[in-house]
PDB file of N, CA and C in Angstrom:
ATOM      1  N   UNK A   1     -26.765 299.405 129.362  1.00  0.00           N
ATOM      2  CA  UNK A   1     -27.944 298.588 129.516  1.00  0.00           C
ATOM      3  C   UNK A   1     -27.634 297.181 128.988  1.00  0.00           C
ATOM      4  N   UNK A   2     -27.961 296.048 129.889  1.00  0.00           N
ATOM      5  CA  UNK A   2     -27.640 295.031 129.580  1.00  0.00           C
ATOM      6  C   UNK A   2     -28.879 294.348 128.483  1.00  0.00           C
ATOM      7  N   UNK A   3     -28.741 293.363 127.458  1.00  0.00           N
ATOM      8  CA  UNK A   3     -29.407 292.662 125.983  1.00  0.00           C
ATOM      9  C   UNK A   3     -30.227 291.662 127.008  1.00  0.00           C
ATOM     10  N   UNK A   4     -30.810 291.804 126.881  1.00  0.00           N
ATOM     11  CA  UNK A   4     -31.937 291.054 127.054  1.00  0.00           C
ATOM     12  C   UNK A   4     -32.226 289.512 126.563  1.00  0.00           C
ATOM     13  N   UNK A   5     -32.058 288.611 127.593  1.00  0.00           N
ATOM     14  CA  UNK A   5     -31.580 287.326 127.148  1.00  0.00           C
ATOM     15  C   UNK A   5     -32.632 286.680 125.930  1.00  0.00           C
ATOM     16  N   UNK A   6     -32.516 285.993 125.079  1.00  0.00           N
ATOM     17  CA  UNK A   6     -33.462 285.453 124.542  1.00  0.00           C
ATOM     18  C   UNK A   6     -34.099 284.082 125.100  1.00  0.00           C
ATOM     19  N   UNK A   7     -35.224 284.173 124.539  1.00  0.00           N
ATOM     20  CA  UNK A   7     -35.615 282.446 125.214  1.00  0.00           C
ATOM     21  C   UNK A   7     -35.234 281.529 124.303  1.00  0.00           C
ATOM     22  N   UNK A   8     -35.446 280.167 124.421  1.00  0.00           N
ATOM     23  CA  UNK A   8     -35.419 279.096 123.844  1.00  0.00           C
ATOM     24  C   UNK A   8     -36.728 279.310 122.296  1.00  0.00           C
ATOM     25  N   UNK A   9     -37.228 279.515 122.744  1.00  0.00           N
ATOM     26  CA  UNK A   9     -38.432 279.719 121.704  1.00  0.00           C
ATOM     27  C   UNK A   9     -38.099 280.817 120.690  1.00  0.00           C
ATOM     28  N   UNK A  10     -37.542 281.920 121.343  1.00  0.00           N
ATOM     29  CA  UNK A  10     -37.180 282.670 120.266  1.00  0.00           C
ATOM     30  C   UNK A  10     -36.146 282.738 119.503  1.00  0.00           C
ATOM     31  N   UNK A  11     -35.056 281.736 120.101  1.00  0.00           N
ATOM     32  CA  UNK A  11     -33.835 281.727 119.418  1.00  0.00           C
ATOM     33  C   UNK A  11     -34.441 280.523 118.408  1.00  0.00           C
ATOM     34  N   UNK A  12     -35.311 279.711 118.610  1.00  0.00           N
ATOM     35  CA  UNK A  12     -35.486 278.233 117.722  1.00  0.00           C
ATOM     36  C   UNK A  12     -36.774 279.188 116.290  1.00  0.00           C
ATOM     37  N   UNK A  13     -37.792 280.120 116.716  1.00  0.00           N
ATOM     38  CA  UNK A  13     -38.106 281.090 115.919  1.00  0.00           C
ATOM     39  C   UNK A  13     -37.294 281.449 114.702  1.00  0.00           C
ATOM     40  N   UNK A  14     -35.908 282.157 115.307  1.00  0.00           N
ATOM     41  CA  UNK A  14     -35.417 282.879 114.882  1.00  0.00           C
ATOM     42  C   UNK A  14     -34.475 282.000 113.664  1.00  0.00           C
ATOM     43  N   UNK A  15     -33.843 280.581 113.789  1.00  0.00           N
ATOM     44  CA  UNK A  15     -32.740 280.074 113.335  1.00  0.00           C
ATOM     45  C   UNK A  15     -33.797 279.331 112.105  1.00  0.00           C
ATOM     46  N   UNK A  16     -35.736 279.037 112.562  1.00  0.00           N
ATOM     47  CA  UNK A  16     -36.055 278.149 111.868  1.00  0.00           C
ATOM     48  C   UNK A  16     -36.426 279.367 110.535  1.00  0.00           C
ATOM     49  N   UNK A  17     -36.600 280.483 110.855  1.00  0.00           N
ATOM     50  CA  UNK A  17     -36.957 281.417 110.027  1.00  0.00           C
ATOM     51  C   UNK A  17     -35.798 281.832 108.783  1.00  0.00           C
ATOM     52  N   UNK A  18     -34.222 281.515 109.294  1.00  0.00           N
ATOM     53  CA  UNK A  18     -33.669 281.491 108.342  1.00  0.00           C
ATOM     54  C   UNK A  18     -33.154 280.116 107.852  1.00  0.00           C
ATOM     55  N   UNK A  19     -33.486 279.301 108.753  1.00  0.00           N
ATOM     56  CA  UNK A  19     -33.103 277.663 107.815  1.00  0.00           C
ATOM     57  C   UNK A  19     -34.363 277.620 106.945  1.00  0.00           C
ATOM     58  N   UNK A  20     -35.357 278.318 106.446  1.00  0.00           N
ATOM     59  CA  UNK A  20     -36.578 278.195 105.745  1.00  0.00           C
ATOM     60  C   UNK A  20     -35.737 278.833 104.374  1.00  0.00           C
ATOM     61  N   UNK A  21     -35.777 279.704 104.944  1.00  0.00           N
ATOM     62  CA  UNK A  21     -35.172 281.044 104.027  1.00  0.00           C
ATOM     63  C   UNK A  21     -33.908 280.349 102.912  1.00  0.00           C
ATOM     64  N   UNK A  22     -33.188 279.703 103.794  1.00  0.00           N
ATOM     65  CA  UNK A  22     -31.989 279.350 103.086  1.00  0.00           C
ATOM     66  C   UNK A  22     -32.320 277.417 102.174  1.00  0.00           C
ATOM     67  N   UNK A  23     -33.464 277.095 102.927  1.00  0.00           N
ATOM     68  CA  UNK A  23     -33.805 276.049 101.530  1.00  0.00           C
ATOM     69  C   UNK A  23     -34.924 276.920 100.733  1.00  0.00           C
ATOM     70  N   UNK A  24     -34.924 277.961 100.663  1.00  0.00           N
ATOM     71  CA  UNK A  24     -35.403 278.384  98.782  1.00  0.00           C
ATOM     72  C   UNK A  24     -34.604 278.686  98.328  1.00  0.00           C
ATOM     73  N   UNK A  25     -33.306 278.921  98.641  1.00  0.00           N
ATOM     74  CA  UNK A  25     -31.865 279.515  98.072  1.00  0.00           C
ATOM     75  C   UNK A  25     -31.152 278.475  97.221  1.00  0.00           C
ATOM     76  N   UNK A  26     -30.311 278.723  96.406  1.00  0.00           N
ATOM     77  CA  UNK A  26     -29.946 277.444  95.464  1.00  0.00           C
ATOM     78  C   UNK A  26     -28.252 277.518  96.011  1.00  0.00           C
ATOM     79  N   UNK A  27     -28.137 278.599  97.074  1.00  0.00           N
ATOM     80  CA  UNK A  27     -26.321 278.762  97.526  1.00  0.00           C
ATOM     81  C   UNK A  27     -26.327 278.305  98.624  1.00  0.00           C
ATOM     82  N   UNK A  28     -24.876 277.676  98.930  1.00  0.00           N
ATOM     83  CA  UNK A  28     -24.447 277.127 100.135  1.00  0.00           C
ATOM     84  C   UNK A  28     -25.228 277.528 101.656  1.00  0.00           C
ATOM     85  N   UNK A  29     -25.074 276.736 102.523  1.00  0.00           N
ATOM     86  CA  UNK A  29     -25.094 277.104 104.088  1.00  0.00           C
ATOM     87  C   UNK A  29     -24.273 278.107 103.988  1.00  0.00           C
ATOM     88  N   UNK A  30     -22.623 278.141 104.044  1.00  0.00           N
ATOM     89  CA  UNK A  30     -21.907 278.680 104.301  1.00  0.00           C
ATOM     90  C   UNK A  30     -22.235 280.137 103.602  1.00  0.00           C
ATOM     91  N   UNK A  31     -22.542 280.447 102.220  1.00  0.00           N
ATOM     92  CA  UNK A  31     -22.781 281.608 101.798  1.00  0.00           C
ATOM     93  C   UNK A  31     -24.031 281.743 102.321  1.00  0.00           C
ATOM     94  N   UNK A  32     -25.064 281.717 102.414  1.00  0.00           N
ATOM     95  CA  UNK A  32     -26.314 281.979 103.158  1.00  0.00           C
ATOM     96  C   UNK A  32     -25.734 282.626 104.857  1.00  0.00           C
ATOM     97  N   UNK A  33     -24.999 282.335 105.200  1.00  0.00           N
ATOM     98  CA  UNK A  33     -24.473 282.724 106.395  1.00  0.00           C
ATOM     99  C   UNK A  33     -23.582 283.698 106.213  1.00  0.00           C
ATOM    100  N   UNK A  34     -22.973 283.309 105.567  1.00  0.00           N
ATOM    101  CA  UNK A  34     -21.362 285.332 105.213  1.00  0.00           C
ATOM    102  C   UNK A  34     -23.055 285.847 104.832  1.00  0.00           C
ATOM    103  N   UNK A  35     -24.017 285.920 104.056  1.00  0.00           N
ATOM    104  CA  UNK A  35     -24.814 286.661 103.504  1.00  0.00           C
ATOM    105  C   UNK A  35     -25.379 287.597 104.374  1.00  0.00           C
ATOM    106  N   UNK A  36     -25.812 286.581 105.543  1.00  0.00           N
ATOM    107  CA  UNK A  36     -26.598 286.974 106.756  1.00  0.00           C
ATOM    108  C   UNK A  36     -26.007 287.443 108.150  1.00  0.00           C
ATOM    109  N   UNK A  37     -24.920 287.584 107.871  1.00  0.00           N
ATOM    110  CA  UNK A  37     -23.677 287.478 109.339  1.00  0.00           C
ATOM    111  C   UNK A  37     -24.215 286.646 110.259  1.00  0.00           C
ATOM    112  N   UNK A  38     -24.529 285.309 110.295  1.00  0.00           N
ATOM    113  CA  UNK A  38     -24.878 284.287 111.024  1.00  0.00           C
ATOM    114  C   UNK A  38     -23.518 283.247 110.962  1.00  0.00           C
ATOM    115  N   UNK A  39     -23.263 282.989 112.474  1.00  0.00           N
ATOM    116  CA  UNK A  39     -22.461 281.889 112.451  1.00  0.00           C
ATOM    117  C   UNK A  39     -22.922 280.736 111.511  1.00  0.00           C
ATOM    118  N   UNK A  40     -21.895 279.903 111.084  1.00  0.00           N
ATOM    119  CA  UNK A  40     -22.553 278.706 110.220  1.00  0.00           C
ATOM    120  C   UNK A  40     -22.203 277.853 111.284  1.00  0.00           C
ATOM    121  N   UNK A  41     -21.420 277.231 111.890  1.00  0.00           N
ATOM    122  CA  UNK A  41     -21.761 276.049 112.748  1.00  0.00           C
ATOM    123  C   UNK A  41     -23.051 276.461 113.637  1.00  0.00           C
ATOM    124  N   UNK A  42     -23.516 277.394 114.142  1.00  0.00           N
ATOM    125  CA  UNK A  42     -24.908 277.773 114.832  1.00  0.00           C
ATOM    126  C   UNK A  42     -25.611 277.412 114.016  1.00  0.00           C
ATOM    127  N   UNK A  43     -25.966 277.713 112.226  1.00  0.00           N
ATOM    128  CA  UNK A  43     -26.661 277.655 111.978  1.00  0.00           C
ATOM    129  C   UNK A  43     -26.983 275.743 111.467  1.00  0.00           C
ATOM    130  N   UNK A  44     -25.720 275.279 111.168  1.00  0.00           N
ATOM    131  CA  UNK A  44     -25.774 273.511 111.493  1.00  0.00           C
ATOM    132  C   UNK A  44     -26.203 273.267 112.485  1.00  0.00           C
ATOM    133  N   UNK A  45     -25.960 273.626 113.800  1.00  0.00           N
ATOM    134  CA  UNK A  45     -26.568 273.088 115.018  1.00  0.00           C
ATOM    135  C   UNK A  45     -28.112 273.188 114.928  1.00  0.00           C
ATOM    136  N   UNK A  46     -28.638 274.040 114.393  1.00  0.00           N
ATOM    137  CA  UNK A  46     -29.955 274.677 115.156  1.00  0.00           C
ATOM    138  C   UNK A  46     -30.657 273.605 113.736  1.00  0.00           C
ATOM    139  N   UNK A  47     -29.922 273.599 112.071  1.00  0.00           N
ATOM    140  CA  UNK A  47     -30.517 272.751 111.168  1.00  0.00           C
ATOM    141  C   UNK A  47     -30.725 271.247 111.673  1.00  0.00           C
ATOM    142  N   UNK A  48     -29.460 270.904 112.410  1.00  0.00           N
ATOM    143  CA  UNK A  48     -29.877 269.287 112.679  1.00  0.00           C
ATOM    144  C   UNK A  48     -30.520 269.277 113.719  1.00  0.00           C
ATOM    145  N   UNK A  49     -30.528 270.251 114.677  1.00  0.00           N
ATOM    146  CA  UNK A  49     -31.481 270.367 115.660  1.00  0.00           C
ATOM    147  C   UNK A  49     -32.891 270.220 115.638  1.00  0.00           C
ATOM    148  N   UNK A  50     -33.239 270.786 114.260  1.00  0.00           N
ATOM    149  CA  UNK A  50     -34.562 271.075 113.899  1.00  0.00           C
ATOM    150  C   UNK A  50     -34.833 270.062 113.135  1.00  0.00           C
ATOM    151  N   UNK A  51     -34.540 269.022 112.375  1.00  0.00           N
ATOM    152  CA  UNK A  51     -34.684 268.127 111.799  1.00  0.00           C
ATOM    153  C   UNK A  51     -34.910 268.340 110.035  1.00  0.00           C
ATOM    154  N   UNK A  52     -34.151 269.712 109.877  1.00  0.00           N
ATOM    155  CA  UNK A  52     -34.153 270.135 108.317  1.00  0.00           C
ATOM    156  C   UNK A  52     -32.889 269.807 107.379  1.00  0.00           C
ATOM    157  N   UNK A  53     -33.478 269.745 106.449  1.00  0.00           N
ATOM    158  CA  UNK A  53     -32.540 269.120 105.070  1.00  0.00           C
ATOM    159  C   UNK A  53     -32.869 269.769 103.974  1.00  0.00           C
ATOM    160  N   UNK A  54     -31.619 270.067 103.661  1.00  0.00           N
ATOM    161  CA  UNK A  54     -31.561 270.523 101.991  1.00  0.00           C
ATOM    162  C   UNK A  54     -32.024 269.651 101.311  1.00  0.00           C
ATOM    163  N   UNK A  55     -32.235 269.008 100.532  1.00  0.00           N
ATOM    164  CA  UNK A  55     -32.250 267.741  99.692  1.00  0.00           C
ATOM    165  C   UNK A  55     -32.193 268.327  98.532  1.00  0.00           C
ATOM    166  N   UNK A  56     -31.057 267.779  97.571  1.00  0.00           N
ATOM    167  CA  UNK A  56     -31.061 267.930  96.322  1.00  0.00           C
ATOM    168  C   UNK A  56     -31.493 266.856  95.505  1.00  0.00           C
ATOM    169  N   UNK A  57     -32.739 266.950  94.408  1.00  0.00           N
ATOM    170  CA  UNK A  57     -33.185 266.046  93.868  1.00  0.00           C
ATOM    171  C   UNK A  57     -32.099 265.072  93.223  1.00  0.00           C
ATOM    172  N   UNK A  58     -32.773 264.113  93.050  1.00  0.00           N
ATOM    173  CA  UNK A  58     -31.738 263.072  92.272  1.00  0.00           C
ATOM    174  C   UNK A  58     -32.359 262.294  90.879  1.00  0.00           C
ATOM    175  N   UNK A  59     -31.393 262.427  90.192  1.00  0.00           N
ATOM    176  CA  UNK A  59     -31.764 261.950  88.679  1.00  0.00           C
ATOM    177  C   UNK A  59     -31.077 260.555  88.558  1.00  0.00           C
ATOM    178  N   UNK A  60     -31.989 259.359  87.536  1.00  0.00           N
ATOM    179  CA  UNK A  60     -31.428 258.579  87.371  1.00  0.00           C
ATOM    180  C   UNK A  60     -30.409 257.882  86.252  1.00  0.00           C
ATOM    181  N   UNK A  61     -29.970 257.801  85.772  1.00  0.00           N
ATOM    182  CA  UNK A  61     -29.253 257.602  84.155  1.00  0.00           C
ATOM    183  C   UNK A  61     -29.358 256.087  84.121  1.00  0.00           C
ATOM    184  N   UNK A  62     -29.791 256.111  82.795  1.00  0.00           N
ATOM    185  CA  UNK A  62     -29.821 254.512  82.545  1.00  0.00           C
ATOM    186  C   UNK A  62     -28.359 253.551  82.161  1.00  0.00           C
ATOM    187  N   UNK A  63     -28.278 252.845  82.499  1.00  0.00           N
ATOM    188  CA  UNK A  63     -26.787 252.112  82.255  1.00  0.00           C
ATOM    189  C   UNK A  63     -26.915 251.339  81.245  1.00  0.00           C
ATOM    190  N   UNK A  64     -26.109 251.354  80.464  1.00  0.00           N
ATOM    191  CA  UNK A  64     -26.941 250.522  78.990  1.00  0.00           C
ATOM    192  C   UNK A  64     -26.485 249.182  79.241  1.00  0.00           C
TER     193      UNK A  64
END
């Protein structure tokens, strides 16, 4: 029996459900992906696709 193609909607569902997942995580793309058996360049494509970012806060230090 042949897999049943996915749509566009459900594959963008599916990639935004774990690019969510993986900014509450404090570990890599790359480990978030061995974690999940998800390709990681798929899962870069579908992140810049989607317009998501990690952002790690930034601190300032004063320069004396």
């Amino acid at each position: 029996m042949a897999k049943a193609k996915q749509t566009q909607e459900q594959k963008r569902a599916f990639w935004r459900t774990h690019i969510t997942s993986w900014e509450k995580t404090d570990i890599s793309q790359a480990e978030y992906c061995r974690q999940n058996g998800l390709n990681s360049r798929s899962f870069g494509y579908w992140k810049k696709r989607q317009g998501c970012e990690k952002v790690t806060p930034v601190s300032f230090v004063p320069v004396p």
